[in-house]
C-alpha atoms as a PDB file:
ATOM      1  CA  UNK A   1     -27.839  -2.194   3.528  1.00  0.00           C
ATOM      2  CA  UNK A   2     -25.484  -4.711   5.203  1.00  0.00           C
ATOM      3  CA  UNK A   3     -25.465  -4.114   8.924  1.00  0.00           C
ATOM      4  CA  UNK A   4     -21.551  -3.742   9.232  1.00  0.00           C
ATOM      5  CA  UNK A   5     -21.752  -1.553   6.133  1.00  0.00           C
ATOM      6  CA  UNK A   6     -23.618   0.905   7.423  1.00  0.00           C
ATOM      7  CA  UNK A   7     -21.636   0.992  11.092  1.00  0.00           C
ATOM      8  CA  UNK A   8     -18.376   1.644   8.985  1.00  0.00           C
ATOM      9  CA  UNK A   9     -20.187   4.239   7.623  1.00  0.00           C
ATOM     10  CA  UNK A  10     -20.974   5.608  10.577  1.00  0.00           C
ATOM     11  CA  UNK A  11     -17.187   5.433  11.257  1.00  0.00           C
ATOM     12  CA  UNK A  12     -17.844   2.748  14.192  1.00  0.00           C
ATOM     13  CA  UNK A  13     -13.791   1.699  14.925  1.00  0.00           C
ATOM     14  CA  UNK A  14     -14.978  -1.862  15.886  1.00  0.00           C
ATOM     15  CA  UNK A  15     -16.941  -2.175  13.121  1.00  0.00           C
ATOM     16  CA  UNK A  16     -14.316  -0.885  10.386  1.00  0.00           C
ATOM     17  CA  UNK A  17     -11.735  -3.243  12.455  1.00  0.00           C
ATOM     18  CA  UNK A  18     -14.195  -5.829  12.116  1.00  0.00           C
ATOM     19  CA  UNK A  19     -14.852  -5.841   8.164  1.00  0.00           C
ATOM     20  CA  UNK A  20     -11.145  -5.263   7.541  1.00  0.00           C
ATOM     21  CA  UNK A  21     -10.273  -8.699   9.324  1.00  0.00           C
ATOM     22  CA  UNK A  22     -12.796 -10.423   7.034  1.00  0.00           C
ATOM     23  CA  UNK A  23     -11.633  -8.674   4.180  1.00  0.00           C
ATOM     24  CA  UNK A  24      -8.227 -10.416   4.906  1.00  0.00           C
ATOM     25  CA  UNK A  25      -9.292 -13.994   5.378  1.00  0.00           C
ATOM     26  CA  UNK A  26     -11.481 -13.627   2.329  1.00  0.00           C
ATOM     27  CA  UNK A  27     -14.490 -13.800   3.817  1.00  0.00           C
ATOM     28  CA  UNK A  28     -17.834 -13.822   1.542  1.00  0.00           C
ATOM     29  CA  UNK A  29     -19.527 -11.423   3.587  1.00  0.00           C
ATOM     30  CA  UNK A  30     -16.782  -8.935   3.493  1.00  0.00           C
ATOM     31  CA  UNK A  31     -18.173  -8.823  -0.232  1.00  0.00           C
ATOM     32  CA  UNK A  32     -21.292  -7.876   0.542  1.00  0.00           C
ATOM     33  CA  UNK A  33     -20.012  -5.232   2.541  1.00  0.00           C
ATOM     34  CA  UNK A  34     -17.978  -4.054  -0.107  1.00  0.00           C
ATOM     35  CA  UNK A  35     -20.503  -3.814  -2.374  1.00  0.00           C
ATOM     36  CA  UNK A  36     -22.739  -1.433  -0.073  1.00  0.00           C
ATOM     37  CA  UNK A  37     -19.974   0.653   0.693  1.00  0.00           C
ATOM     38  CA  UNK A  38     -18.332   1.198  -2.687  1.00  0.00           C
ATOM     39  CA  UNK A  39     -20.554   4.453  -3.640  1.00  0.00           C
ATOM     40  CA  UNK A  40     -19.218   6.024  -0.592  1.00  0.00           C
ATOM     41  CA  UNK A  41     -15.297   5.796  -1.477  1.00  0.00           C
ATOM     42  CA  UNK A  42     -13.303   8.494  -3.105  1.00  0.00           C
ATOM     43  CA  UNK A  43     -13.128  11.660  -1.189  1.00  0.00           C
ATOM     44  CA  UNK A  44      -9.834  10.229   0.990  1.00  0.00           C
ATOM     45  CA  UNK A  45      -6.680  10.820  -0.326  1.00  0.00           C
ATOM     46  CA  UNK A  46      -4.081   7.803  -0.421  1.00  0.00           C
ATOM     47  CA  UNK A  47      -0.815   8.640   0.591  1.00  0.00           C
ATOM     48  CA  UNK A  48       2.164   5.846  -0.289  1.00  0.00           C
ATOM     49  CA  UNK A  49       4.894   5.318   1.564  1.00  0.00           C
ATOM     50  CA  UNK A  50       8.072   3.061   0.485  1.00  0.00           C
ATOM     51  CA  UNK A  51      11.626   3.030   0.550  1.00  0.00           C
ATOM     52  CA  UNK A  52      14.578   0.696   2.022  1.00  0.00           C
ATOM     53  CA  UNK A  53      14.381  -0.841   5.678  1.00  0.00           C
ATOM     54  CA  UNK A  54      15.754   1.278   8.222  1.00  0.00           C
ATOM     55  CA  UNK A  55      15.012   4.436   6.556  1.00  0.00           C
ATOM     56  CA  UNK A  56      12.495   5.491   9.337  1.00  0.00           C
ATOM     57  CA  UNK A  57       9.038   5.531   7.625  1.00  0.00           C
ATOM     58  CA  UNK A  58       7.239   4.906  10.758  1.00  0.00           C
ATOM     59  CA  UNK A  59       8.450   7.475  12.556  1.00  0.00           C
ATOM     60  CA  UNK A  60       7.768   9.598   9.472  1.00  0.00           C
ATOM     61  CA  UNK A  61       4.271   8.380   9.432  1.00  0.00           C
ATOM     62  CA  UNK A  62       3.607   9.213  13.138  1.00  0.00           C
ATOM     63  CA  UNK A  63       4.928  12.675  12.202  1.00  0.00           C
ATOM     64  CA  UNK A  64       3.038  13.195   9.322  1.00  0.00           C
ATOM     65  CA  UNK A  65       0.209  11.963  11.274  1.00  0.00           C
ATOM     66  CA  UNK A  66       0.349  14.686  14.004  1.00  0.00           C
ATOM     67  CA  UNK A  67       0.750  17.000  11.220  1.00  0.00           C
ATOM     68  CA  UNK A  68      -2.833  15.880   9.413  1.00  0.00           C
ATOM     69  CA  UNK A  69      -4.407  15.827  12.937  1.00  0.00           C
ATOM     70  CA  UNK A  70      -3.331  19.507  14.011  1.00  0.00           C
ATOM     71  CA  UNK A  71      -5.310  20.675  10.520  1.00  0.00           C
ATOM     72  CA  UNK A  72      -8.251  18.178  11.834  1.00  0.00           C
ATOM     73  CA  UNK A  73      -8.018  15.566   9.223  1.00  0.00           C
ATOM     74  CA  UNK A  74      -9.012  11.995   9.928  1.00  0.00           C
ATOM     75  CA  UNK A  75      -6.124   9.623   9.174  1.00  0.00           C
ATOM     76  CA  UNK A  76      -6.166   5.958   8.481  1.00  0.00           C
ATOM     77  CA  UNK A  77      -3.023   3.957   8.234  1.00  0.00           C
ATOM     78  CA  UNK A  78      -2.134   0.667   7.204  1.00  0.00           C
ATOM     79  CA  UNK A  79       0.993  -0.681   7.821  1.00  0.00           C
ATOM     80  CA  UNK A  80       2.183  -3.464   5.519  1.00  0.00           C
ATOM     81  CA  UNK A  81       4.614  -5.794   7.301  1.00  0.00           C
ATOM     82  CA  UNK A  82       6.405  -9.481   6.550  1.00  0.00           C
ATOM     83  CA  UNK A  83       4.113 -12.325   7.177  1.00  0.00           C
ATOM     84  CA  UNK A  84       4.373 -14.216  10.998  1.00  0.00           C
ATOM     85  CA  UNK A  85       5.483 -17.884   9.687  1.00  0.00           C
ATOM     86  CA  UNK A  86       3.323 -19.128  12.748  1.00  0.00           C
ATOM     87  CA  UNK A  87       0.173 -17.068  13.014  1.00  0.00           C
ATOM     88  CA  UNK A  88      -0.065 -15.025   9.241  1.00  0.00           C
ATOM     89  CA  UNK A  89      -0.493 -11.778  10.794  1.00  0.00           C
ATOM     90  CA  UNK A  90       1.845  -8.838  10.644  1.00  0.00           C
ATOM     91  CA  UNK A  91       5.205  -9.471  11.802  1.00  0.00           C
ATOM     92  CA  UNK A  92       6.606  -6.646  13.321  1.00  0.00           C
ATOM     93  CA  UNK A  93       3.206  -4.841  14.200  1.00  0.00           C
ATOM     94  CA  UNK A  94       3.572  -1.175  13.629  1.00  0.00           C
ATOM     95  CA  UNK A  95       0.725  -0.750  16.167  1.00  0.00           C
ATOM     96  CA  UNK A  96       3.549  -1.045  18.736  1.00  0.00           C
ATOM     97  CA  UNK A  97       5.702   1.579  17.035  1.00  0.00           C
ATOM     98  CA  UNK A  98       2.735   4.000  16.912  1.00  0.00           C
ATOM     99  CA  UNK A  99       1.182   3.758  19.995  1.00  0.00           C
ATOM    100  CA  UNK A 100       0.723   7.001  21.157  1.00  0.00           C
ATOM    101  CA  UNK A 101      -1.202   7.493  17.750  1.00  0.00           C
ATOM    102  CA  UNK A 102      -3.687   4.680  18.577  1.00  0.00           C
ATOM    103  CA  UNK A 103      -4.848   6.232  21.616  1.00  0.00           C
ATOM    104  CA  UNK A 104      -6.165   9.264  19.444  1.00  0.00           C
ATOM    105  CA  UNK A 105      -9.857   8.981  18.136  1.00  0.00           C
ATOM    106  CA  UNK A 106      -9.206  10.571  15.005  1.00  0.00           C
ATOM    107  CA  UNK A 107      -6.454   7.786  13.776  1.00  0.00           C
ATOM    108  CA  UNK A 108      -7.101   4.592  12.861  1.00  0.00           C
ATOM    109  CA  UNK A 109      -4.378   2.004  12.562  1.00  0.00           C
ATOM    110  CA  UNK A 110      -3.944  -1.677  10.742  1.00  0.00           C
ATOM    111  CA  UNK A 111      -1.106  -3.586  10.713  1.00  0.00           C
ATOM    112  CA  UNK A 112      -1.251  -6.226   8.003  1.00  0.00           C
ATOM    113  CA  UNK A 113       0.667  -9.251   6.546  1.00  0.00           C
ATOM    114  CA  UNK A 114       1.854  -9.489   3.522  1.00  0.00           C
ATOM    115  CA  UNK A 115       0.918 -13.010   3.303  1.00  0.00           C
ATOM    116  CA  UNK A 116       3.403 -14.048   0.812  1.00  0.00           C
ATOM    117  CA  UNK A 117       2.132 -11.392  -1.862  1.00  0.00           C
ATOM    118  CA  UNK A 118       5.157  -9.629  -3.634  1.00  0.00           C
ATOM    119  CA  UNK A 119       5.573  -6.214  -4.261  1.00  0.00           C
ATOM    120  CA  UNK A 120       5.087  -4.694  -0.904  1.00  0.00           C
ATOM    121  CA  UNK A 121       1.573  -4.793  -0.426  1.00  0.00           C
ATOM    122  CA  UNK A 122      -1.222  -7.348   0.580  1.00  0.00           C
ATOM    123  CA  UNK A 123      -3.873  -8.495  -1.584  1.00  0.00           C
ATOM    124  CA  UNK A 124      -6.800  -7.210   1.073  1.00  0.00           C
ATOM    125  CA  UNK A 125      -4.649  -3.738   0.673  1.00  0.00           C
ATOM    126  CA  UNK A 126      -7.414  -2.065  -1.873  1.00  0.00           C
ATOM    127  CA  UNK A 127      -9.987  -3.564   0.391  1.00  0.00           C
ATOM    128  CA  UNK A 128      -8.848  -1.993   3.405  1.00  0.00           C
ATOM    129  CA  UNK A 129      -8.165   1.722   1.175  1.00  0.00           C
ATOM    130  CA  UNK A 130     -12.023   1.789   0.516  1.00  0.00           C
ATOM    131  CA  UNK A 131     -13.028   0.485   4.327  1.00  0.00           C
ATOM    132  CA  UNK A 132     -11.212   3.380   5.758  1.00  0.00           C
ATOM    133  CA  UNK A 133     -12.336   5.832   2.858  1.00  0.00           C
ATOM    134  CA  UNK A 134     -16.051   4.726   3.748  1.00  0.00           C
ATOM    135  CA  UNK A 135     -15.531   5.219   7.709  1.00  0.00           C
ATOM    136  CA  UNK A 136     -14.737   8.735   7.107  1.00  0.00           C
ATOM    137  CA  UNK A 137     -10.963   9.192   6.933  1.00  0.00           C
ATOM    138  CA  UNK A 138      -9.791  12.371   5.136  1.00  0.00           C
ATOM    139  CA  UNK A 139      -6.395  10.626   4.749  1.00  0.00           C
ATOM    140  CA  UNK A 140      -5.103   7.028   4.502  1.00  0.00           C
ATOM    141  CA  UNK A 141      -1.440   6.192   4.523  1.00  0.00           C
ATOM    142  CA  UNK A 142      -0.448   3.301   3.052  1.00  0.00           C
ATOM    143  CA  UNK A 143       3.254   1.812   4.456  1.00  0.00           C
ATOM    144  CA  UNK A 144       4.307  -0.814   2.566  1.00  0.00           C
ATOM    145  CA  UNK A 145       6.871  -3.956   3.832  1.00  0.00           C
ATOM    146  CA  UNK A 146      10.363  -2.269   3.029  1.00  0.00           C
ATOM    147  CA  UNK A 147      12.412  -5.253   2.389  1.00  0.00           C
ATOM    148  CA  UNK A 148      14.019  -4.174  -1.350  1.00  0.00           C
ATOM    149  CA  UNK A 149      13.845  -1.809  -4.058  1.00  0.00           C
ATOM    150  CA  UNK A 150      10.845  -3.579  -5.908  1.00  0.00           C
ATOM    151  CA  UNK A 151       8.004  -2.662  -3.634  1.00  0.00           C
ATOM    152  CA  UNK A 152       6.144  -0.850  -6.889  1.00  0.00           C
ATOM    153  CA  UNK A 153       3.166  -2.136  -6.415  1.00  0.00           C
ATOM    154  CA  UNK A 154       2.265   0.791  -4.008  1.00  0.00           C
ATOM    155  CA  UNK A 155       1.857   2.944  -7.327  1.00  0.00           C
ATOM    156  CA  UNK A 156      -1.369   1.516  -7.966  1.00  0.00           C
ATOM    157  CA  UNK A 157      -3.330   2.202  -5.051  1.00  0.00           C
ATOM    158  CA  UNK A 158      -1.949   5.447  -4.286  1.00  0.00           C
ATOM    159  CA  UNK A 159      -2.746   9.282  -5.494  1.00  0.00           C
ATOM    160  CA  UNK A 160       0.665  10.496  -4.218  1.00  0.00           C
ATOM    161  CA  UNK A 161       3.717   8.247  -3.600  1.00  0.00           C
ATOM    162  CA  UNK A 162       6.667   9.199  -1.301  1.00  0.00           C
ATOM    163  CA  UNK A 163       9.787   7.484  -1.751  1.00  0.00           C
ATOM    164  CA  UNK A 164      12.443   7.631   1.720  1.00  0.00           C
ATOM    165  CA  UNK A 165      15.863   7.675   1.432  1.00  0.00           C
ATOM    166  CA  UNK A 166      18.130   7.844   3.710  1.00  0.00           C
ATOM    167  CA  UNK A 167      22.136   9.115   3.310  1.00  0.00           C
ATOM    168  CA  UNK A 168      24.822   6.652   3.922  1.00  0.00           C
ATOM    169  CA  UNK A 169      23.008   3.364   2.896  1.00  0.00           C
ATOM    170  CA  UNK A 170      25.925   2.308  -0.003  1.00  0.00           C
ATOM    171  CA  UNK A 171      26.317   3.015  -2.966  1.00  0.00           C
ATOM    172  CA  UNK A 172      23.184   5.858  -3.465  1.00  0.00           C
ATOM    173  CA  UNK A 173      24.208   6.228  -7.209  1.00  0.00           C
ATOM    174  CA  UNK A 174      23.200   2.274  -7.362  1.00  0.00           C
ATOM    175  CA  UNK A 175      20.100   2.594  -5.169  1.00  0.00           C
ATOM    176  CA  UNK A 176      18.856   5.795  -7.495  1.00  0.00           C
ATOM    177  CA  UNK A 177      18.585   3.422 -10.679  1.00  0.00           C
ATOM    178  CA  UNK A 178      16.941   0.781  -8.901  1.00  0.00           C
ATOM    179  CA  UNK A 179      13.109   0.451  -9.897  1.00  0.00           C
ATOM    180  CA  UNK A 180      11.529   1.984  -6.766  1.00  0.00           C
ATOM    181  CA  UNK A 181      12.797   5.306  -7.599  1.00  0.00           C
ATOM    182  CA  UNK A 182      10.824   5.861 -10.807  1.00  0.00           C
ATOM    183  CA  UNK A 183       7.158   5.676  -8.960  1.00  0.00           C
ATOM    184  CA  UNK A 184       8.101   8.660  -7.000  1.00  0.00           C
ATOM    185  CA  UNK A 185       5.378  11.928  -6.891  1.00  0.00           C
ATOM    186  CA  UNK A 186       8.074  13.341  -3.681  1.00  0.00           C
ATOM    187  CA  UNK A 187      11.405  12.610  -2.788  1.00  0.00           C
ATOM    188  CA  UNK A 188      12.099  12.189   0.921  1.00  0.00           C
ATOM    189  CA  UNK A 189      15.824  12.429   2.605  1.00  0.00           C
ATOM    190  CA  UNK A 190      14.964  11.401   5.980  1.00  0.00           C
ATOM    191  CA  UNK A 191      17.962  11.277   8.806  1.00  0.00           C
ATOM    192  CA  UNK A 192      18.785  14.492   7.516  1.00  0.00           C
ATOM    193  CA  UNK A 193      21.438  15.095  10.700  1.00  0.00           C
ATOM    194  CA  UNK A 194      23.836  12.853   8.864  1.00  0.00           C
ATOM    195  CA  UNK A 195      26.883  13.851   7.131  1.00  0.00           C
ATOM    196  CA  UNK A 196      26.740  12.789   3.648  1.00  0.00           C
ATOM    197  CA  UNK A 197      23.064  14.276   3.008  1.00  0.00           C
ATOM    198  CA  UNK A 198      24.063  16.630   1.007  1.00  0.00           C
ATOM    199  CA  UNK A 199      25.115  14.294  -1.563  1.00  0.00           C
ATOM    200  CA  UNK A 200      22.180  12.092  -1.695  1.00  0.00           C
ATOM    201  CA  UNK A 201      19.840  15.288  -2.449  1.00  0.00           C
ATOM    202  CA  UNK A 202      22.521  16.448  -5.220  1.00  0.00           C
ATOM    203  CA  UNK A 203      22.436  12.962  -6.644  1.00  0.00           C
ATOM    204  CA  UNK A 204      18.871  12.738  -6.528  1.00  0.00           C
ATOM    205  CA  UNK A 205      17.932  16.278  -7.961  1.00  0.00           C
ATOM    206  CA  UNK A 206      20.670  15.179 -10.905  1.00  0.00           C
ATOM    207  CA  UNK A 207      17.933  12.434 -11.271  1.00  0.00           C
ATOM    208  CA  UNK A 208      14.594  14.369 -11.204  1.00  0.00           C
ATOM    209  CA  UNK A 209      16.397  17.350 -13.351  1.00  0.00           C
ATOM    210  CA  UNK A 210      16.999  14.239 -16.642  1.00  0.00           C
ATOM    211  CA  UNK A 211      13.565  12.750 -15.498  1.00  0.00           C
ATOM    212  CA  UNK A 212      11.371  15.482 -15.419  1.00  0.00           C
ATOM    213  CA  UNK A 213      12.767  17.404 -17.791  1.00  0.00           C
ATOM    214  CA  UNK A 214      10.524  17.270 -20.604  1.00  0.00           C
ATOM    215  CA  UNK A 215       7.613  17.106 -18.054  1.00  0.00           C
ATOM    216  CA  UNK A 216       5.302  19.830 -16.419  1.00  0.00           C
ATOM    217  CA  UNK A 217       6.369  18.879 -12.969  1.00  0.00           C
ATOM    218  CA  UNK A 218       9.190  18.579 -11.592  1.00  0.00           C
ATOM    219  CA  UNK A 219       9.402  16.296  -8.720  1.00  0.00           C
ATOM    220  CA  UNK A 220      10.379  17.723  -5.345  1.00  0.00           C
ATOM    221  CA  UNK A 221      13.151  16.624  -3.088  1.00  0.00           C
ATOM    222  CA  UNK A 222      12.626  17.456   0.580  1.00  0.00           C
ATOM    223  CA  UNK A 223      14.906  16.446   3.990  1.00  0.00           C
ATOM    224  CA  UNK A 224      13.192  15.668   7.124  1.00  0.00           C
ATOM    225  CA  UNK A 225      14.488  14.295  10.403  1.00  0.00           C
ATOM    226  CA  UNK A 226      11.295  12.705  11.454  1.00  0.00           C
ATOM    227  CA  UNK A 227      12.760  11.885  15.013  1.00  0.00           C
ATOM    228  CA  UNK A 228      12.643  15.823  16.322  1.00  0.00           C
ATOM    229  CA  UNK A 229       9.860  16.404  13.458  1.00  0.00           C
ATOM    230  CA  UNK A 230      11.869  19.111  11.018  1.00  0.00           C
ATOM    231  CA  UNK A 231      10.370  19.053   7.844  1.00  0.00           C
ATOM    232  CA  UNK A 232       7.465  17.742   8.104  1.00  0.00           C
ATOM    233  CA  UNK A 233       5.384  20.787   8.055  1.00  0.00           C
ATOM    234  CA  UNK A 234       7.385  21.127   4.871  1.00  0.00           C
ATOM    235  CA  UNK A 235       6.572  18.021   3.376  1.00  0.00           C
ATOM    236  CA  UNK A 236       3.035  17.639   4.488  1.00  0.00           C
ATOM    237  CA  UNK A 237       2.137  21.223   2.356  1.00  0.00           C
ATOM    238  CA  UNK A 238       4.207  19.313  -0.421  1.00  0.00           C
ATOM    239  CA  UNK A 239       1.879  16.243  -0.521  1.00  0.00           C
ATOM    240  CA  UNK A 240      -1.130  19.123  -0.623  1.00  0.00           C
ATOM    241  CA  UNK A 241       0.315  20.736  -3.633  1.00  0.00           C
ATOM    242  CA  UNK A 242       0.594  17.441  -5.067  1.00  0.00           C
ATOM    243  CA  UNK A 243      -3.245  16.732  -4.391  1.00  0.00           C
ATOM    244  CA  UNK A 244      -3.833  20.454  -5.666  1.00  0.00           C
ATOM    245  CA  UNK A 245      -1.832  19.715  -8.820  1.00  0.00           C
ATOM    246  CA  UNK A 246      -3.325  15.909  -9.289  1.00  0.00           C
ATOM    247  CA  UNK A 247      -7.497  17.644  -9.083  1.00  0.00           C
ATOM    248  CA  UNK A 248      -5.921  19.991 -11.512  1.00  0.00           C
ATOM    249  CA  UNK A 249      -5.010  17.529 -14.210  1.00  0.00           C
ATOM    250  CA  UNK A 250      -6.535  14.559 -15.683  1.00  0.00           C
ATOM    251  CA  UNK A 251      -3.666  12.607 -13.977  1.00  0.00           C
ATOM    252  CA  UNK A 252      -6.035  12.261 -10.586  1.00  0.00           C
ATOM    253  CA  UNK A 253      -8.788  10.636 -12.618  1.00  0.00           C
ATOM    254  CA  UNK A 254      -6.065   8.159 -14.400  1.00  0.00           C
ATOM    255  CA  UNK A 255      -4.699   7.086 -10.973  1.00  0.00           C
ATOM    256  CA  UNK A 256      -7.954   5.737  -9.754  1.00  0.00           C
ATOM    257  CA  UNK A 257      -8.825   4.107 -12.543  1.00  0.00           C
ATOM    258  CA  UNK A 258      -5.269   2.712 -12.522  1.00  0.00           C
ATOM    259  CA  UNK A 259      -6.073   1.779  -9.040  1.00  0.00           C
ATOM    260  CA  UNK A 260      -9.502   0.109  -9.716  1.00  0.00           C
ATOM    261  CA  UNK A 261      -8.409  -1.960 -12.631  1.00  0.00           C
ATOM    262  CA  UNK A 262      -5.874  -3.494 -10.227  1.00  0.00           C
ATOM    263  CA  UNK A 263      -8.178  -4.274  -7.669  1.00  0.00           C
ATOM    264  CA  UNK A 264     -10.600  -6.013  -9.986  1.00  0.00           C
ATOM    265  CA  UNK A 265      -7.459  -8.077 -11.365  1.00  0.00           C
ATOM    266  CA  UNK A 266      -6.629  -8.943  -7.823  1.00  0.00           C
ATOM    267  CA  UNK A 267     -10.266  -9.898  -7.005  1.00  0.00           C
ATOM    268  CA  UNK A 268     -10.657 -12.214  -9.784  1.00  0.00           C
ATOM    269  CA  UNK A 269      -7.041 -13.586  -9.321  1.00  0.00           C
ATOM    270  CA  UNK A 270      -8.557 -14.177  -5.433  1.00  0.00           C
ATOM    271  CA  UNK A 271     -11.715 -15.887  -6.939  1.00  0.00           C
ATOM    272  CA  UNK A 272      -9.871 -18.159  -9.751  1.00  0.00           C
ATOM    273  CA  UNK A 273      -7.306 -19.347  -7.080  1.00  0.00           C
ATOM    274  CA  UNK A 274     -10.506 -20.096  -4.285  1.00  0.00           C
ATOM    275  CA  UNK A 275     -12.381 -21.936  -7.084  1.00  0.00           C
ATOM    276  CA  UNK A 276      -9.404 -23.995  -7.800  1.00  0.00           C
ATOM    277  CA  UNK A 277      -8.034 -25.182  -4.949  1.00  0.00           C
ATOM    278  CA  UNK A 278     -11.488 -24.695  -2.335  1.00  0.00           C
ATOM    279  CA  UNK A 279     -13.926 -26.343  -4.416  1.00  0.00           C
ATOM    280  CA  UNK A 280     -13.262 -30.204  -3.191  1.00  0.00           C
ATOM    281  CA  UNK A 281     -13.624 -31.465  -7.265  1.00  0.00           C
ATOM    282  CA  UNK A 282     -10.947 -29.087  -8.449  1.00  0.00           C
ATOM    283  CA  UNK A 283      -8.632 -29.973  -5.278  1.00  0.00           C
ATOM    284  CA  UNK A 284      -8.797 -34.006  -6.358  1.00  0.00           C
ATOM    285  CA  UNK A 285      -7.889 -32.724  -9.584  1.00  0.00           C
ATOM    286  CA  UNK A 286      -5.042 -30.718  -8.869  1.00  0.00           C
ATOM    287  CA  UNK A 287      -3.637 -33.406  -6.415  1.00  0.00           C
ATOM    288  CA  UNK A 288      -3.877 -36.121  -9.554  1.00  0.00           C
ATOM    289  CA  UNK A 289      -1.988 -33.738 -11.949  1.00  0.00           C
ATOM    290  CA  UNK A 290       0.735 -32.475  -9.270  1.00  0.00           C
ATOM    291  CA  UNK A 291       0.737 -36.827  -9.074  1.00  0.00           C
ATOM    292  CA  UNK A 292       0.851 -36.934 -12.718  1.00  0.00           C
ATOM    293  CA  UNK A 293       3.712 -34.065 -13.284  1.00  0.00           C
ATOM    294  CA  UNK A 294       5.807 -35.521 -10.542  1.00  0.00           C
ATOM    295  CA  UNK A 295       5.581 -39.304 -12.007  1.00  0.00           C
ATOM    296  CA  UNK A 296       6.513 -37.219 -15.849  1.00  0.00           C
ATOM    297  CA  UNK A 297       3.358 -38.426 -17.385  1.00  0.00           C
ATOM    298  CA  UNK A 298       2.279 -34.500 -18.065  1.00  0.00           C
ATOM    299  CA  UNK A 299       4.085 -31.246 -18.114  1.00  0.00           C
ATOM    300  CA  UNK A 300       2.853 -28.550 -15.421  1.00  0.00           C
ATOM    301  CA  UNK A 301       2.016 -26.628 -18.441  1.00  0.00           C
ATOM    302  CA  UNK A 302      -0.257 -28.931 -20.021  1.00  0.00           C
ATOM    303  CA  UNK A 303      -1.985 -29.513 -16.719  1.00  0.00           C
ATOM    304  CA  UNK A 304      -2.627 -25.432 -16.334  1.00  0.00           C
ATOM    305  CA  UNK A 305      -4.039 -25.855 -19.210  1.00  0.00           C
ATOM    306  CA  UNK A 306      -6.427 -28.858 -18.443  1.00  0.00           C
ATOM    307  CA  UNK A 307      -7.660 -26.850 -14.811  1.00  0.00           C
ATOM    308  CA  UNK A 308      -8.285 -23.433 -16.866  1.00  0.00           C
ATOM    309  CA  UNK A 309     -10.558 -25.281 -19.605  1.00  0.00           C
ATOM    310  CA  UNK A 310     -12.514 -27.018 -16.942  1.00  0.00           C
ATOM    311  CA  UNK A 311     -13.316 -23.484 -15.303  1.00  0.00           C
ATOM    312  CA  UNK A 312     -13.400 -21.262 -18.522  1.00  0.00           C
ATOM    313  CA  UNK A 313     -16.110 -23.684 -20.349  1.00  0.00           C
END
């Protein structure tokens, strides 16, 4: 077995740090790695976490955190932020937000760049689910960026997603329709001490009561104030009657595989785009065509096609 494999196995911090940071920059021995330690993935459960900026999923996270920690659960969390322009890493760096929660053996924490992937996620994201899985980690919260209502992607890595809202961000009738809504397993009202909550958990249980109606759950809708910690108990035996309900049904099994066919999508997207623009003959290629496209000898469609017949034949 690769030697870093097995050290993330052993749940080594340095190590797991290590292989993540590889997996990022698309290392080749990150897949090696990965291949040793995929047969010991699958027993962690993958928490998602999404919503609009400024509705305090951070401080949520640290609080469901301490929650998972007081039942003596190992927790990994990786914290999706906007891409640094100048270095590629993380932009705001969650580590700083959470850093009581870094001093504690039992968490693990990753703040990662998006790196210009849409969506809310990174590409290394399924990478990094499956390190921390591997090291031991009994839960891993993923955060994602929390720039706009599109962030669905989180749906496919996760077993339950959490969706935070929080009251008084304009028009909530507008920001229920919007598509990041319809991937929630739990509601979440955070900044439950303001004054108009009450109507964002009406308008939102009008949504889950025409949503789930013909369904044989109905999604919950719970308030928190993660700042003084109410709720959380609350919503942390929520998520575990979600898990309960998920090993129940077939609907567990569906969300891996769900999960697994986008990773192998994302690996191969990796792969096509290294082969094309890393591999020195395809790079003089591309360069002639962009050449060719911008002097209006060939369309940018024609020239896909030229690239993709040279690596399909």
């Amino acid at each position: 077995m690769n030697d870093i494999a097995s050290k993330v196995l052993k749940g080594e911090p340095r190590s797991v740090a290590r292989l993540i940071t590889l997996a990022e920059n698309n290392s080749p021995d990150a897949a090696i790695a990965m291949k040793d330690i995929h047969p010991n993935t699958g027993e962690a459960h993958v928490i998602g976490i999404t919503g609009v900026m400024g509705g305090g999923k951070s401080t949520l996270i640290s609080e469901i955190t301490r929650e998972y920690r007081k039942q003596g659960k190992k927790v990994g969390i990786i914290a999706i932020d906007p891409t640094s322009p100048f270095s590629g890493g993380a932009l705001l760096g969650d580590r700083v937000r959470m850093m009581e929660l870094a001093m504690d053996e039992g968490v693990f924490i990753r703040s990662m760049g998006t790196r210009g992937m849409l969506g809310g996620l990174t590409s290394a994201v399924y990478d990094v689910v499956e390190i921390l899985d591997a090291s031991g980690k009994d839960i891993v919260i993923v955060e994602t960026v929390g720039v706009g209502q599109a962030e669905v992607d989180v749906i496919k890595i996760a077993d339950s997603t959490l969706v935070v809202l929080v009251p008084g961000l304009g028009d909530s009738i507008q920001t229920i329709k919007a598509g990041v809504m319809e991937i929630a397993d739990i509601y979440v009202i955070n900044k439950a001490d303001r004054p108009d909550v009450n109507q964002t958990v009406a308008e939102v249980k009008s949504l889950v009561d025409i949503d789930c109606s013909n369904k044989d759950r109905k999604k919950p809708v719970l308030t928190t104030n993660a700042r003084n910690g109410e709720g959380i108990k609350e919503l942390v035996n929520e998520i575990k009657k979600h898990k309960k309900y998920l090993d129940n049904s077939k609907e567990f099994d569906n969300k891996r595989m769900r999960r697994y066919e986008a990773e192998l999508i994302e690996i191969i997207k990796k792969r096509l785009m290294n082969l094309i623009f890393d591999e020195s003959k395809f790079k003089e290629k591309v360069e002639s065509l962009i050449y060719k496209i911008f002097k209006k000898e060939v369309d940018p469609y024609t020239a896909a096609d030229e690239i993709l017949g040279k690596i399909l034949k």
